[in-house]
C-alpha atoms as a PDB file:
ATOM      1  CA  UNK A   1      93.720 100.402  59.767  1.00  0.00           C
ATOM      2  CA  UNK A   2      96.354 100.290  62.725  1.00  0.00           C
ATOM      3  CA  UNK A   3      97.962  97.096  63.392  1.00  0.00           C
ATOM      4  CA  UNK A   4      98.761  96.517  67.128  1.00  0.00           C
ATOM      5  CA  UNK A   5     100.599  93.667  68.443  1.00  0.00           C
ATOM      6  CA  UNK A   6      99.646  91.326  71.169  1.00  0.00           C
ATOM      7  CA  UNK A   7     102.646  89.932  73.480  1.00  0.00           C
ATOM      8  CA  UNK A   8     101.102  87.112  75.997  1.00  0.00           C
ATOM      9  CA  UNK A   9     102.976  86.067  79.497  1.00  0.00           C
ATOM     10  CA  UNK A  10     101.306  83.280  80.906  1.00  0.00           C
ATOM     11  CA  UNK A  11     102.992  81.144  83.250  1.00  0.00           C
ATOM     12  CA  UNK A  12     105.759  79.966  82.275  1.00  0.00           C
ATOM     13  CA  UNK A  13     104.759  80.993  78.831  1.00  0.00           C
ATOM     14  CA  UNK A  14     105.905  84.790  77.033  1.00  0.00           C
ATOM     15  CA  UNK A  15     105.265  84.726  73.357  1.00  0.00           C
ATOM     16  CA  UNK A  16     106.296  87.791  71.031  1.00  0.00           C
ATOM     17  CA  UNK A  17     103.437  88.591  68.667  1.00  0.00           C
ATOM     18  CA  UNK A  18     105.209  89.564  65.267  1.00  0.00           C
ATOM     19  CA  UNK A  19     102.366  89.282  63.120  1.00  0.00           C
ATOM     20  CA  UNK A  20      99.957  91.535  64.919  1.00  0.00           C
ATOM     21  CA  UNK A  21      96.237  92.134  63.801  1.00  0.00           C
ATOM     22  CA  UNK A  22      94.806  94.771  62.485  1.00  0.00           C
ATOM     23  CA  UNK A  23      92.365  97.388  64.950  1.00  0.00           C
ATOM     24  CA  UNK A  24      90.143 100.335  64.014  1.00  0.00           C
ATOM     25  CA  UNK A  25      91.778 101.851  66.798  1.00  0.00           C
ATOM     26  CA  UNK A  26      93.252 100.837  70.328  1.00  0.00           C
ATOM     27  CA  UNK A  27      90.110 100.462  72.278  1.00  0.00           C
ATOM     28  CA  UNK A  28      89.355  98.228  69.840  1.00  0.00           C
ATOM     29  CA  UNK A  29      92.754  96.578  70.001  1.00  0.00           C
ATOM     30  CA  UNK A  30      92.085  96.666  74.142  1.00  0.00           C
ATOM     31  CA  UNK A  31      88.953  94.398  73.658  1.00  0.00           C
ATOM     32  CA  UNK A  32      90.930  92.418  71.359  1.00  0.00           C
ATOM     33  CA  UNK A  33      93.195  91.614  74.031  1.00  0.00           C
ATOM     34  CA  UNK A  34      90.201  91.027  76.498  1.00  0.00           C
ATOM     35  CA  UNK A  35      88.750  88.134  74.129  1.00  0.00           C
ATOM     36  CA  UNK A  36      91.985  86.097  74.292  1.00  0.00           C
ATOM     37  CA  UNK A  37      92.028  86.497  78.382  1.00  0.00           C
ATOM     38  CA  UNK A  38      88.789  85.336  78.365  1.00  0.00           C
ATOM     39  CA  UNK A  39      89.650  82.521  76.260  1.00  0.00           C
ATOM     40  CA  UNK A  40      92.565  81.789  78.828  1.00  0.00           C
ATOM     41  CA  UNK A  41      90.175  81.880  81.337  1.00  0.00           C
ATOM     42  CA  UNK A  42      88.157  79.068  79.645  1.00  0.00           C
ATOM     43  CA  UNK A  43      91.402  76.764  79.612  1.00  0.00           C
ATOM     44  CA  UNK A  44      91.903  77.913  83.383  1.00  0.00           C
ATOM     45  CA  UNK A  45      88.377  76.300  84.325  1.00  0.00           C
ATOM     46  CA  UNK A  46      89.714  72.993  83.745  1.00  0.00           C
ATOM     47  CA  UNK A  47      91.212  72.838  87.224  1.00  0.00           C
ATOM     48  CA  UNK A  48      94.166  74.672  86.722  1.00  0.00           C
ATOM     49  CA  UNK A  49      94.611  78.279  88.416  1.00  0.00           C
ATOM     50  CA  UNK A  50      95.898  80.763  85.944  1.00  0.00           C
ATOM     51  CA  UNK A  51      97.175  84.546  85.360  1.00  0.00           C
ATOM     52  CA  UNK A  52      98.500  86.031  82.578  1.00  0.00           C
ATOM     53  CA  UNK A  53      99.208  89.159  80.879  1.00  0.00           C
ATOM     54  CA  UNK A  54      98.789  90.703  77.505  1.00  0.00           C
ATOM     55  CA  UNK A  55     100.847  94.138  76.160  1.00  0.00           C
ATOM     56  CA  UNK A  56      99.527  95.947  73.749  1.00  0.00           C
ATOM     57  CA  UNK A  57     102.363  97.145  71.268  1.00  0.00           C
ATOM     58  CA  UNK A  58     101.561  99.726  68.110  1.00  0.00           C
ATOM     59  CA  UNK A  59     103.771  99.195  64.702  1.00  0.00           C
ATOM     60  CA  UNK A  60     106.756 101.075  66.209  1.00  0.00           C
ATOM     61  CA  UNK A  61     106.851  99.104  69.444  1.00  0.00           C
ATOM     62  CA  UNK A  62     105.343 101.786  72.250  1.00  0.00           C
ATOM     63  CA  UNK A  63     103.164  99.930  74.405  1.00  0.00           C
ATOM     64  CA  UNK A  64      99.649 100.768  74.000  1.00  0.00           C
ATOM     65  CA  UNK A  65      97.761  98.934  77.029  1.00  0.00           C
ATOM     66  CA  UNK A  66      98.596  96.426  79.810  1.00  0.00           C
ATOM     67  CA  UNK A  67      96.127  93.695  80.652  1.00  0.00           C
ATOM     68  CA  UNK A  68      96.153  91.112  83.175  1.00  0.00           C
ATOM     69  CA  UNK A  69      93.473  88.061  84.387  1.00  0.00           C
ATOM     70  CA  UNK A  70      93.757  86.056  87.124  1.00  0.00           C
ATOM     71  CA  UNK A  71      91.831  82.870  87.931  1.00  0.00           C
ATOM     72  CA  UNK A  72      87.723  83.705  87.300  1.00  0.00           C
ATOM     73  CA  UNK A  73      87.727  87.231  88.108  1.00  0.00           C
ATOM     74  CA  UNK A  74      87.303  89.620  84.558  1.00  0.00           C
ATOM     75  CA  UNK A  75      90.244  90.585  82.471  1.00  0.00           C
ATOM     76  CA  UNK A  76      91.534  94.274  83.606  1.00  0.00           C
ATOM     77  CA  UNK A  77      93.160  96.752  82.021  1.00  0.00           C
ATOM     78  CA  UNK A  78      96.434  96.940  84.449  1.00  0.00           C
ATOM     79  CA  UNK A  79      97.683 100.580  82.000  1.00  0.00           C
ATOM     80  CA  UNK A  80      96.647 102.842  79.221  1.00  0.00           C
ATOM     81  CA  UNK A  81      99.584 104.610  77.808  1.00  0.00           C
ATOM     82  CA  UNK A  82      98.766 107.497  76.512  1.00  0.00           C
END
């Protein structure tokens, strides 16, 4: 299976996946990357406002999808790369 790697920017937070995880494919890897906004979003209800962003990178580094989430509203796909 593909491994695709998940780099988070959240405030004043940007951490560099180098481990990755391992997706049948990249819509796969796209609701991967979903789940962890929505977990985000669950720290954001404690009375904090939020937004962050997740890029999708495949094993040579292109980017594969851009998501962002902002206070309640649903994690978005921002970009697809093609």
């Amino acid at each position: 299976m593909p491994r695709y790697y998940f780099d988070i920017h959240a405030d004043s937070l940007s951490e560099w996946d180098d481990d990755g995880k391992e997706a049948r494919d990249a819509d796969e890897a796209v609701e991967n990357a979903r789940l962890m906004l929505a977990t985000i979003a669950e720290v954001g209800r404690l009375g904090r406002d939020w937004h962050a962003v997740i890029v999708i990178r495949d094993k040579v580094g292109t980017q594969v999808a851009t998501l962002t989430g902002v206070g309640s509203a649903e994690p978005r796909v921002v970009r697809r790369y093609a």
